[in-house]
Protein backbone atom coordinates (compact mmCIF):
# COMPACT_ATOMS: atom_id res chain seq x y z
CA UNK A 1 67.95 -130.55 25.59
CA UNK A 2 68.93 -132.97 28.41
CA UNK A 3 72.31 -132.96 27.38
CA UNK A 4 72.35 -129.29 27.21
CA UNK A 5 70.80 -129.09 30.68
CA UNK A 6 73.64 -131.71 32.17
CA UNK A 7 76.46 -129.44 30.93
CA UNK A 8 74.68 -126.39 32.34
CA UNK A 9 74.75 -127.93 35.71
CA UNK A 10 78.14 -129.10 35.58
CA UNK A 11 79.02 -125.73 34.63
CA UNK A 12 76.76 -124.56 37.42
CA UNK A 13 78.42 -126.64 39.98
CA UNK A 14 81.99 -126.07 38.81
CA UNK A 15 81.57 -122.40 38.99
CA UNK A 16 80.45 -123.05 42.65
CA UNK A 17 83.25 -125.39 43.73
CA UNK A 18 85.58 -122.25 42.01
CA UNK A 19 84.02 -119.56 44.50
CA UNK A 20 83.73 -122.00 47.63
CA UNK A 21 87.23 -122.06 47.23
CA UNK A 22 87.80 -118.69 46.59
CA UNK A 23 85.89 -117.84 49.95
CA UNK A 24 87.93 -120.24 52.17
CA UNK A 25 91.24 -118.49 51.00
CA UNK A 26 89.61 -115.23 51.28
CA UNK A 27 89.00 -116.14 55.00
CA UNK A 28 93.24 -116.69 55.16
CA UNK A 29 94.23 -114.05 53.43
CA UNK A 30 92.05 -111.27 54.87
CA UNK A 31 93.39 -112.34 58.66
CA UNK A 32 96.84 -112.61 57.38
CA UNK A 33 96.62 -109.17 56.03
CA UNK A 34 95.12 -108.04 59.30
CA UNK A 35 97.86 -109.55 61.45
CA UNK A 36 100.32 -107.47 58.87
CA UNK A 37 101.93 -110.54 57.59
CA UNK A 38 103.11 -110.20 53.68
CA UNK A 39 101.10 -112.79 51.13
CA UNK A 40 102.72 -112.98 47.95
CA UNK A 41 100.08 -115.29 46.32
CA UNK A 42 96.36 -115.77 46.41
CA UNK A 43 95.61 -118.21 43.90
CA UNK A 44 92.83 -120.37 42.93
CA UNK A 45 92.98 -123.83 41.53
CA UNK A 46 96.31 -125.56 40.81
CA UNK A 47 99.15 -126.25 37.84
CA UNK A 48 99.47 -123.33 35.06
CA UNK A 49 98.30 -120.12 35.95
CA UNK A 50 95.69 -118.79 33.54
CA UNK A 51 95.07 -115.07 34.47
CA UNK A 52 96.65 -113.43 37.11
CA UNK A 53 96.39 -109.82 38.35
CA UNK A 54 98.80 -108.11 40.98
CA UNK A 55 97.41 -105.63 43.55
CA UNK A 56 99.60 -103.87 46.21
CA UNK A 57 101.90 -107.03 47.61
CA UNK A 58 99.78 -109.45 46.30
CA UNK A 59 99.40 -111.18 43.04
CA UNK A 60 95.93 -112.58 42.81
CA UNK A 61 95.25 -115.09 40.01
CA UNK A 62 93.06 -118.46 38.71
CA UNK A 63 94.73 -122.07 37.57
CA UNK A 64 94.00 -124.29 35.35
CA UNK A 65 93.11 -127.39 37.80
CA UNK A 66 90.17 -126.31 39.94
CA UNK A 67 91.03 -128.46 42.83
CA UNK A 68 91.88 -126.24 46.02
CA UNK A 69 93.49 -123.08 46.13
CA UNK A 70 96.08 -121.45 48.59
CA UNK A 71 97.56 -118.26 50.05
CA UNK A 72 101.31 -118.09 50.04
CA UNK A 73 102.31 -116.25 53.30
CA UNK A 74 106.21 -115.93 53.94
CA UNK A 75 107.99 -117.55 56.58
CA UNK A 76 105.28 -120.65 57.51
CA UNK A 77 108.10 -122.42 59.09
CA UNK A 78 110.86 -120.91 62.06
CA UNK A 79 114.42 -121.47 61.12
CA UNK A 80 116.70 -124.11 62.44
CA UNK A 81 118.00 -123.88 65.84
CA UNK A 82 121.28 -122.00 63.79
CA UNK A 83 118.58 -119.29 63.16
CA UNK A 84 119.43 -120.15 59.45
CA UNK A 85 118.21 -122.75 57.13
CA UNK A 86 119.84 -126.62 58.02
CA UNK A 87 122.43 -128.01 55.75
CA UNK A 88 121.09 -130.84 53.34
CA UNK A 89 121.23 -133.97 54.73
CA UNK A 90 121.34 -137.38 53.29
CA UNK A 91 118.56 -138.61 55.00
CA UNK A 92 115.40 -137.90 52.84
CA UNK A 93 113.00 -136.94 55.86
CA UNK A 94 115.86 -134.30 56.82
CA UNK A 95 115.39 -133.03 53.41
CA UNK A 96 111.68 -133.01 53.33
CA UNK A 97 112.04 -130.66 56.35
CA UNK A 98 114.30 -128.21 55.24
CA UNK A 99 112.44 -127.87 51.61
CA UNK A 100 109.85 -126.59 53.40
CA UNK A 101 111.91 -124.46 55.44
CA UNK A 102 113.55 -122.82 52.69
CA UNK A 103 110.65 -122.45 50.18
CA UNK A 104 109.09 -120.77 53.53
CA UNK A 105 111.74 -118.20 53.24
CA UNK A 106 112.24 -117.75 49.39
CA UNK A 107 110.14 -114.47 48.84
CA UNK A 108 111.52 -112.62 52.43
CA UNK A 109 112.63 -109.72 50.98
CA UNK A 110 114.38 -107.18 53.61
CA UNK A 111 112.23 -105.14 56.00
CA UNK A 112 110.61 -108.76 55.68
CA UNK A 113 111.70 -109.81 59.12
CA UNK A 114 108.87 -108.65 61.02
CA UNK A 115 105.77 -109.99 58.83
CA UNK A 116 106.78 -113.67 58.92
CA UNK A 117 103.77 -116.28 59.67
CA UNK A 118 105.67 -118.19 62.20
CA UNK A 119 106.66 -114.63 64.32
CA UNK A 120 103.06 -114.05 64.96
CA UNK A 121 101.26 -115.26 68.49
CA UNK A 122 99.50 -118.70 68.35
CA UNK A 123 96.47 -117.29 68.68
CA UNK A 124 96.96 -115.30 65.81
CA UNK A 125 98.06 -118.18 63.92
CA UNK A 126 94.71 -120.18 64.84
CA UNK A 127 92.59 -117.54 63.50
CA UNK A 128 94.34 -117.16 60.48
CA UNK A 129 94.09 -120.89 59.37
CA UNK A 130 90.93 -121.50 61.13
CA UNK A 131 89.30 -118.97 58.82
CA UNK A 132 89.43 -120.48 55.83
CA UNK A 133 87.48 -123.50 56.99
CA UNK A 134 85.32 -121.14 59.41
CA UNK A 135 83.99 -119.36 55.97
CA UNK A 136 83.16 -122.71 54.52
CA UNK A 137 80.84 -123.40 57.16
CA UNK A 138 79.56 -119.87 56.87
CA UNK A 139 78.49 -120.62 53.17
CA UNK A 140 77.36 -124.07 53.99
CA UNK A 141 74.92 -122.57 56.53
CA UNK A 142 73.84 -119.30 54.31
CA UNK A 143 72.70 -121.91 51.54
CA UNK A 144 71.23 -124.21 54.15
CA UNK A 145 69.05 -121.99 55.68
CA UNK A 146 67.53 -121.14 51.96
CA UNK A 147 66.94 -123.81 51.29
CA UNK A 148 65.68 -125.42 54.04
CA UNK A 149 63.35 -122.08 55.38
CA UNK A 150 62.93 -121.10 51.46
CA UNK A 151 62.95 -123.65 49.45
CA UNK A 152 61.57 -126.26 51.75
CA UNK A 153 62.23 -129.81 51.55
CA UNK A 154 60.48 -132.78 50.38
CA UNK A 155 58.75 -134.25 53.92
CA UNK A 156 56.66 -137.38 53.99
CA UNK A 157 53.23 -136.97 55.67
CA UNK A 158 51.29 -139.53 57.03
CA UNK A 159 48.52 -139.37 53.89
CA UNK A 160 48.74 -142.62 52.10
CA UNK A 161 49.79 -142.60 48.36
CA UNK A 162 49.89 -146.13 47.83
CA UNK A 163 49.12 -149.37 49.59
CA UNK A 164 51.44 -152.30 48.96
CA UNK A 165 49.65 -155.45 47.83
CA UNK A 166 52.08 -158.17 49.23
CA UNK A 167 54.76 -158.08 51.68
CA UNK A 168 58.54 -158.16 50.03
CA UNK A 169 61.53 -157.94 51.89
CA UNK A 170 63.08 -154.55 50.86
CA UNK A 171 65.55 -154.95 47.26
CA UNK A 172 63.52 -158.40 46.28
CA UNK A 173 61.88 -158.40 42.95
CA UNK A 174 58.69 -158.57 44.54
CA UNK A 175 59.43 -154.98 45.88
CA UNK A 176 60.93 -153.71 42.80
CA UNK A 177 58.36 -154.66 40.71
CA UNK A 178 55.55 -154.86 42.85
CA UNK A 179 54.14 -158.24 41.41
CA UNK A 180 52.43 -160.71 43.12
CA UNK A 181 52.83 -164.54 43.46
CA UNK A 182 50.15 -167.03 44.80
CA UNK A 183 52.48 -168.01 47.54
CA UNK A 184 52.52 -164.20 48.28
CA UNK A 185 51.22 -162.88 52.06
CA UNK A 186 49.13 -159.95 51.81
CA UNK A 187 50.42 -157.27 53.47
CA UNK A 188 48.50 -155.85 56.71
CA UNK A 189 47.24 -152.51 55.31
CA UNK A 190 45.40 -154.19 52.29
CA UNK A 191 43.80 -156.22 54.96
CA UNK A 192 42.70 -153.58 57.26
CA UNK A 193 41.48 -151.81 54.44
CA UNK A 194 43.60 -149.01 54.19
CA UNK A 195 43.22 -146.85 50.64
CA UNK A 196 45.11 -144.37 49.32
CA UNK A 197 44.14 -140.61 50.67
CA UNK A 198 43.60 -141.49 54.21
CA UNK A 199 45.19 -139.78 56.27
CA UNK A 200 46.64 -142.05 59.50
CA UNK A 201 45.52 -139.99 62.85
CA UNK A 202 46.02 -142.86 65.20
CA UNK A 203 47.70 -146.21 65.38
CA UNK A 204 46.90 -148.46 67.97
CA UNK A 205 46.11 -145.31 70.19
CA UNK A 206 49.03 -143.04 69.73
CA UNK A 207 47.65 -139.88 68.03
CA UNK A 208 50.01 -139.19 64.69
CA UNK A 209 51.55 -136.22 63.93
CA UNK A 210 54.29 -136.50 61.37
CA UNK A 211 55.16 -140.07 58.89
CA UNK A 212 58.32 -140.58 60.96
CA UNK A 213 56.69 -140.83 64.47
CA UNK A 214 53.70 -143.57 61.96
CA UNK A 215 56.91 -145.47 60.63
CA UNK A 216 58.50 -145.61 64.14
CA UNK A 217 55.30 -147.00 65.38
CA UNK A 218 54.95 -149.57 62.90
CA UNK A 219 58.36 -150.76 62.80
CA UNK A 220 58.44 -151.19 66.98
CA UNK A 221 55.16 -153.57 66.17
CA UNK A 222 56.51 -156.45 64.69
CA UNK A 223 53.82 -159.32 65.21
CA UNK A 224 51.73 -157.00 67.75
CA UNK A 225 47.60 -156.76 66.62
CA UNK A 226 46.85 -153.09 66.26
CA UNK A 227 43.77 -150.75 65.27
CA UNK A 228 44.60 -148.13 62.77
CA UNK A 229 42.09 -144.81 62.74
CA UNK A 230 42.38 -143.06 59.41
CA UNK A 231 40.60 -139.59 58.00
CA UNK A 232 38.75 -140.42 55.51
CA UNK A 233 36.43 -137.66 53.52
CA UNK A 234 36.54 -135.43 56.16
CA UNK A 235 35.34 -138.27 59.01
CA UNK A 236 37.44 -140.30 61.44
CA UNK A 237 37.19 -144.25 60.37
CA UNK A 238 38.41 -146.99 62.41
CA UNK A 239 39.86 -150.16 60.44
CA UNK A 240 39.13 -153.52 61.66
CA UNK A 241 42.21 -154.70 64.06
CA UNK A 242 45.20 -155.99 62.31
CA UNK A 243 48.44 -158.14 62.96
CA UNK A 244 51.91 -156.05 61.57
CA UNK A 245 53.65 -158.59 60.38
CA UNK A 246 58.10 -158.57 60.52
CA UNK A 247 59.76 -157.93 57.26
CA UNK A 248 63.56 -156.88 56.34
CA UNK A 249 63.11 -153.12 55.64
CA UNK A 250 65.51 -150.28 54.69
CA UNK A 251 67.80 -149.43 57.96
CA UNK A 252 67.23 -145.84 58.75
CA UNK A 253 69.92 -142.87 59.27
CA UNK A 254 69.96 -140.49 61.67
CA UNK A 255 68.12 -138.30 59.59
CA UNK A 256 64.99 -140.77 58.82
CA UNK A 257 66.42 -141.48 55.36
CA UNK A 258 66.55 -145.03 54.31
CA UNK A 259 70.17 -146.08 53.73
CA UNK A 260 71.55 -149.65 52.18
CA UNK A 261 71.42 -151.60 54.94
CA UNK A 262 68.02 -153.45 56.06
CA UNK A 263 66.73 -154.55 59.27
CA UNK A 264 63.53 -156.45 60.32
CA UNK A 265 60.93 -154.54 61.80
CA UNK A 266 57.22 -154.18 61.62
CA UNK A 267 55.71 -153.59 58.16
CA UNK A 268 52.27 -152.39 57.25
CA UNK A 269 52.57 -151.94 53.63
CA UNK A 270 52.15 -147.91 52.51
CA UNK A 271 53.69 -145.64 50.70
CA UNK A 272 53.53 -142.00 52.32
CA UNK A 273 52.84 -138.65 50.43
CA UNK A 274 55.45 -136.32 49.95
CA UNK A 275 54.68 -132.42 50.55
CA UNK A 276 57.60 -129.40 50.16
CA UNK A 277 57.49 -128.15 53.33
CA UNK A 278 60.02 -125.25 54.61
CA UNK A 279 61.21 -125.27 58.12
CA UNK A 280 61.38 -122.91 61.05
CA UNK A 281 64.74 -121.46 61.90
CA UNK A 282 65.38 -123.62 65.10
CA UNK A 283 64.56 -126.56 62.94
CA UNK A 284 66.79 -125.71 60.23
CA UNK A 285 69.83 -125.44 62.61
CA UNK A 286 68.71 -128.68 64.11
CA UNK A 287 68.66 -130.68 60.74
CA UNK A 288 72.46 -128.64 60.00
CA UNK A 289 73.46 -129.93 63.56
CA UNK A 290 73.01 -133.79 62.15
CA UNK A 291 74.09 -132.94 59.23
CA UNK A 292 77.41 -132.02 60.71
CA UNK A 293 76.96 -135.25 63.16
CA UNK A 294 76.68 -137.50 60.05
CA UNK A 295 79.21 -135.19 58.09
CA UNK A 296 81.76 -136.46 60.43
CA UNK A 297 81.02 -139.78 61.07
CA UNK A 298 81.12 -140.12 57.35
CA UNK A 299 84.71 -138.79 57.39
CA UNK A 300 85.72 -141.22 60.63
CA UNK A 301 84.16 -144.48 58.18
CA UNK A 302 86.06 -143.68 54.99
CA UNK A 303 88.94 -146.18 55.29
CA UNK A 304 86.27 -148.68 55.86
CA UNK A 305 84.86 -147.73 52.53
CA UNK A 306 87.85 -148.30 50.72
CA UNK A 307 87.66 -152.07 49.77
CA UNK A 308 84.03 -151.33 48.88
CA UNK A 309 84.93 -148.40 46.77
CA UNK A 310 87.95 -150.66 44.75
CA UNK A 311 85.25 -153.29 44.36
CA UNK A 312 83.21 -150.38 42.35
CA UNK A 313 85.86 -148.84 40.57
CA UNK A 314 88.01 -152.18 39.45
CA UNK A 315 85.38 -155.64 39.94
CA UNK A 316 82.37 -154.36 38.71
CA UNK A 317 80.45 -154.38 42.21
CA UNK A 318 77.13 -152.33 42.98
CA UNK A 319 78.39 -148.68 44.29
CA UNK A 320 76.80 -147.98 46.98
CA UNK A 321 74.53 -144.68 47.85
CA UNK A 322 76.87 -143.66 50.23
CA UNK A 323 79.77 -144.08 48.31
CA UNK A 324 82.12 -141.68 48.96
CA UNK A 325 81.99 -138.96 45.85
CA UNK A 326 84.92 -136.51 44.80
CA UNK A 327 84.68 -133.81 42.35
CA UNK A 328 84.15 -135.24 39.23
CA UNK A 329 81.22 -137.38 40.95
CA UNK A 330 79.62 -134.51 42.44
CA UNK A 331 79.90 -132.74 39.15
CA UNK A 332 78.01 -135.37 37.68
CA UNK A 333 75.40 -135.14 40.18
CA UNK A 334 75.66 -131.51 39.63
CA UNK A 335 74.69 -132.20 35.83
CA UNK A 336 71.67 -134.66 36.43
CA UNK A 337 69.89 -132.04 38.96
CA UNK A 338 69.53 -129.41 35.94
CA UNK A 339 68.71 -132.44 33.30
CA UNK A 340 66.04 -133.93 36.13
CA UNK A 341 62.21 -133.78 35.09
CA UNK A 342 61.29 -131.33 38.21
CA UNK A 343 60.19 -127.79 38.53
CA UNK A 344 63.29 -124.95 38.42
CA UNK A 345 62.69 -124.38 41.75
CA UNK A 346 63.33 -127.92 43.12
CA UNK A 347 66.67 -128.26 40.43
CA UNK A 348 67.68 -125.15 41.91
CA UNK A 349 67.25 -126.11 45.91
CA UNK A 350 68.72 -129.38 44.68
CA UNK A 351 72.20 -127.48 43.43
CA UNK A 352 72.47 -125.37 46.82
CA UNK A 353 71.99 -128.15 48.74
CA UNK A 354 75.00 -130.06 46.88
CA UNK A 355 76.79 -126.60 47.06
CA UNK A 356 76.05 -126.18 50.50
CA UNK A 357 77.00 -130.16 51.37
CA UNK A 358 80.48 -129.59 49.85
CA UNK A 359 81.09 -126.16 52.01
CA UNK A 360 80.17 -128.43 54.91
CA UNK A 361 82.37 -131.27 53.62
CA UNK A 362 85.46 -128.54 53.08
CA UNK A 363 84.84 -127.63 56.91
CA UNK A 364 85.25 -131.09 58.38
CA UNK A 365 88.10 -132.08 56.17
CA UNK A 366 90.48 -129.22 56.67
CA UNK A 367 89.45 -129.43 60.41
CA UNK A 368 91.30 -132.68 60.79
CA UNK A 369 94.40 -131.94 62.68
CA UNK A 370 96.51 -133.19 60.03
CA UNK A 371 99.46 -131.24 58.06
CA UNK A 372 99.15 -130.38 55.36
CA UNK A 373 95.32 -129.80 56.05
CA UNK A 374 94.58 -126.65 58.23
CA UNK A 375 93.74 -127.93 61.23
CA UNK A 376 97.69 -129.76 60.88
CA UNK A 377 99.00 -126.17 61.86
CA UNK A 378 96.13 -125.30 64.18
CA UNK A 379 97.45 -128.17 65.85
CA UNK A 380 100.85 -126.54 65.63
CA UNK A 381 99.94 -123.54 67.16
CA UNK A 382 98.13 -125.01 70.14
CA UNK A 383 100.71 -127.01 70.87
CA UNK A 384 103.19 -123.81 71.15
CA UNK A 385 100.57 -122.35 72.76
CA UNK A 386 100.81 -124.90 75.77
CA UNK A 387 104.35 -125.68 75.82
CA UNK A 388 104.90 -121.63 76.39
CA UNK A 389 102.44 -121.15 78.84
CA UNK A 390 103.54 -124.16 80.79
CA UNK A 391 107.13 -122.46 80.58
CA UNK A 392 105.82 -119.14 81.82
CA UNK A 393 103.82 -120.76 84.59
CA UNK A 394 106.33 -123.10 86.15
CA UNK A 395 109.08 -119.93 85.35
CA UNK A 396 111.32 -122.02 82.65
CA UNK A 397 112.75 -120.17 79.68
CA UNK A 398 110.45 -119.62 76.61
CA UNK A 399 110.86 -123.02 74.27
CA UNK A 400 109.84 -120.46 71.60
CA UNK A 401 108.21 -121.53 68.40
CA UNK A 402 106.99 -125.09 67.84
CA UNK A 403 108.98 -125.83 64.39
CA UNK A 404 106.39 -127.46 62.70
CA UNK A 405 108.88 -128.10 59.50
CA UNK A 406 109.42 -131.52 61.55
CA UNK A 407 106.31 -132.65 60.99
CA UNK A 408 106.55 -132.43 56.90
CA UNK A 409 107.50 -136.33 56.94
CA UNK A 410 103.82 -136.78 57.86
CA UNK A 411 102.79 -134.19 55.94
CA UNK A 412 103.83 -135.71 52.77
CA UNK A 413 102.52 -139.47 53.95
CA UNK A 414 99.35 -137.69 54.68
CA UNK A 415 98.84 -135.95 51.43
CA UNK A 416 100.40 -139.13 49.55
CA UNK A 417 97.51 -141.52 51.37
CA UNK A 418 94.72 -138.32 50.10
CA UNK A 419 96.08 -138.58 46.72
CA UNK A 420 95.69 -142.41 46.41
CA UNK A 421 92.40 -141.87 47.81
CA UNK A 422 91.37 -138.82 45.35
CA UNK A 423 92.68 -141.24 42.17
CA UNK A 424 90.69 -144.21 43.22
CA UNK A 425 87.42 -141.94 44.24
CA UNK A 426 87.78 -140.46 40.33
CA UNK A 427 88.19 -143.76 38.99
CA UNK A 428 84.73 -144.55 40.58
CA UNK A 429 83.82 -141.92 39.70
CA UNK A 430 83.33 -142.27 36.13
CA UNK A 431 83.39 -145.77 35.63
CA UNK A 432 80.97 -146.86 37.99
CA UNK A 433 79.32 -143.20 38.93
CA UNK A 434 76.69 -142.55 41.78
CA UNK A 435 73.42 -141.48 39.95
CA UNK A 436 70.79 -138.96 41.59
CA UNK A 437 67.95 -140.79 42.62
């Protein structure tokens, strides 16, 4: 049954990945259209086409490799400064160039000449490739917000489940296994008395209100003596002062989520309980907001991940939680959420919330104002953009359209370095995989 369950949600998530990806071209091709330039192809996936259907001007079709996807629009690039495709050229960077140029230009068929991509305004340009990223983030945020005002999430309360007997730096075997030794120092809450089921309502004279603002307090008072006020069967009791004593603990994220570095900070020595709670709309858009914050300082820290990510995939070294994860990862993540032990609805939050993580993911990533990513011919276009209305204002003649054919040489280095990066993710991937906690 649990293997059955694990194929379901890999099934699940692939069929996901397919219409994520079908919705960012959508958001291309339906601007393209409305800007009246001709789009040959709408295709999803890559390598050997396995159904295809043509409508109007457009054949629309699935591939075999469900990796990305693209729109083929005709004339992406301007001619050479001949007004005609550039002679080859011996130098391979000339040649890169005027590939492109001409595999631009392959489908133009006559009456063509006035629904090229590169004829249109810049602004029209930015639309059309900021769209297909822009509906990304519109699915990431649709699946958010059920989930998050739904679904709910799991949120820790400030009602004690357990109460640690001994104080263990965070990752020891102490704290793994929660064993004693004689040498062992007992950890503050067992001395103050604190039991599971009560409920902290003030520590050392703050008044609590949510786990976070408890664990904040506690980790700010590191060898400080404090009095802890708990709820217990329905009456207020106030535990006999204690002294927090300074342990290495889990390093928090922005988020409040433990991550794999540690720090030293106060420690009392509890274990919160977890409730499902949903959230209100403003606080929804607040977690998205760091989300997105963390979302792209994850991308900014990936080459720094690299040597950590060989280590996984090649020396046999720990991967990390937040290990970067490409398709075949998530996948597998996608399979253990359906074969966890939890209620439907949880495995089913669980999936959007990967779903919606990738959408978000797609949005940062094709906002990076490389080629060949989309935010590479944003870039393009803003660029034109300036250098014409710079002409207009200081009265110089139009420079007309920035030939962004020049920048394929980078293009290529760029999508050369994601390739490397895509193979040595999968590699991880499945020889050292991240599990789902």
């Amino acid at each position: 049954m649990t293997t059955l369950m694990t194929v379901l949600g890999i099934v699940v998530f692939v069929l996901g990945l397919l219409f994520s990806i079908a919705w960012h071209e959508l958001g291309h091709l339906t601007w393209a259209k409305v800007f009246g330039i001709r789009v040959p192809q709408y295709m999803v996936g890559f390598g050997p086409t396995i159904w295809s259907r043509k409508k109007g001007e457009t054949e629309y079709g699935v591939k075999a490799v469900p990796l990305g996807g693209y729109i083929r629009m005709i004339g992406m690039f301007p001619p050479g400064p001949d007004g005609r495709i550039a002679a080859r050229s011996t130098s391979p960077w000339r040649s890169m160039i005027e590939d492109a140029r001409e595999q631009s230009f392959e489908e133009v068929k006559p009456g063509d000449e006035t629904r090229l991509f590169y004829t249109r305004r810049p602004w029209q340009r930015i639309i059309i490739m900021f769209f297909g990223p822009f509906m990304n983030l519109i699915l990431a945020v649709a699946l958010f917000l059920v989930v998050l005002m739904g679904f709910g999430i799991s949120t820790a309360t400030p009602t004690i489940s357990t109460v640690a007997k001994c104080v263990a730096p965070v990752g020891s075997t102490e704290d793994r296994t929660g064993a004693c030794t004689a040498k062992s120092q007992v950890t503050p809450a067992a001395q103050a008395g604190v039991r599971p089921g009560d409920t902290v309502v003030s520590f050392n004279g703050d008044p609590i209100s949510s786990y976070a603002q408890l664990q904040s307090d506690i980790r700010d008072s590191a060898k400080k003596t404090v009095t802890i006020v708990v709820r217990r069967g329905g009456q207020d009791v106030t535990l006999p002062p204690v002294k927090i004593v300074e342990n290495k603990v889990a390093k928090l994220d922005s988020n409040g989520d433990p991550t794999d570095q540690t720090v030293s900070a106060g420690f009392l020595g509890i274990t919160p309980v977890s409730e499902i709670r949903t959230l209100g709309l403003t606080a929804s858009f607040n977690r998205m907001g760091d989300m997105t914050v963390n979302g792209f300082k994850s991308i900014v820290a990936l080459p720094s991940k690299i040597p950590a990510l060989w280590g996984a995939a090649f020396e046999g070294q720990k991967r990390s939680a937040d290990s970067p994860v490409g398709v075949v990862g998530v996948a597998r993540v996608g399979g253990d959420v359906f074969a966890m032990h939890a209620p439907a609805s949880a495995r089913i939050a669980t999936m959007l919330s990967l779903l919606a993580g990738l959408n978000l993911s797609l949005f940062l990533l094709n906002m990076l104002p490389l080629l060949p990513l989309d935010g590479g011919h944003i870039a393009g276009a803003l660029w034109e953009w300036l250098r014409r209305s710079v002409a207009k204002l200081t009265r110089r003649p139009d420079p007309g359209p920035f030939d962004v054919a020049k920048l394929m040489p980078v293009a290529y280095v760029v999508a050369g370095v994601f390739l490397c990066f895509t193979v040595l993710v999968m590699i991880a991937d499945v020889v050292n995989p991240v599990r789902l906690g």
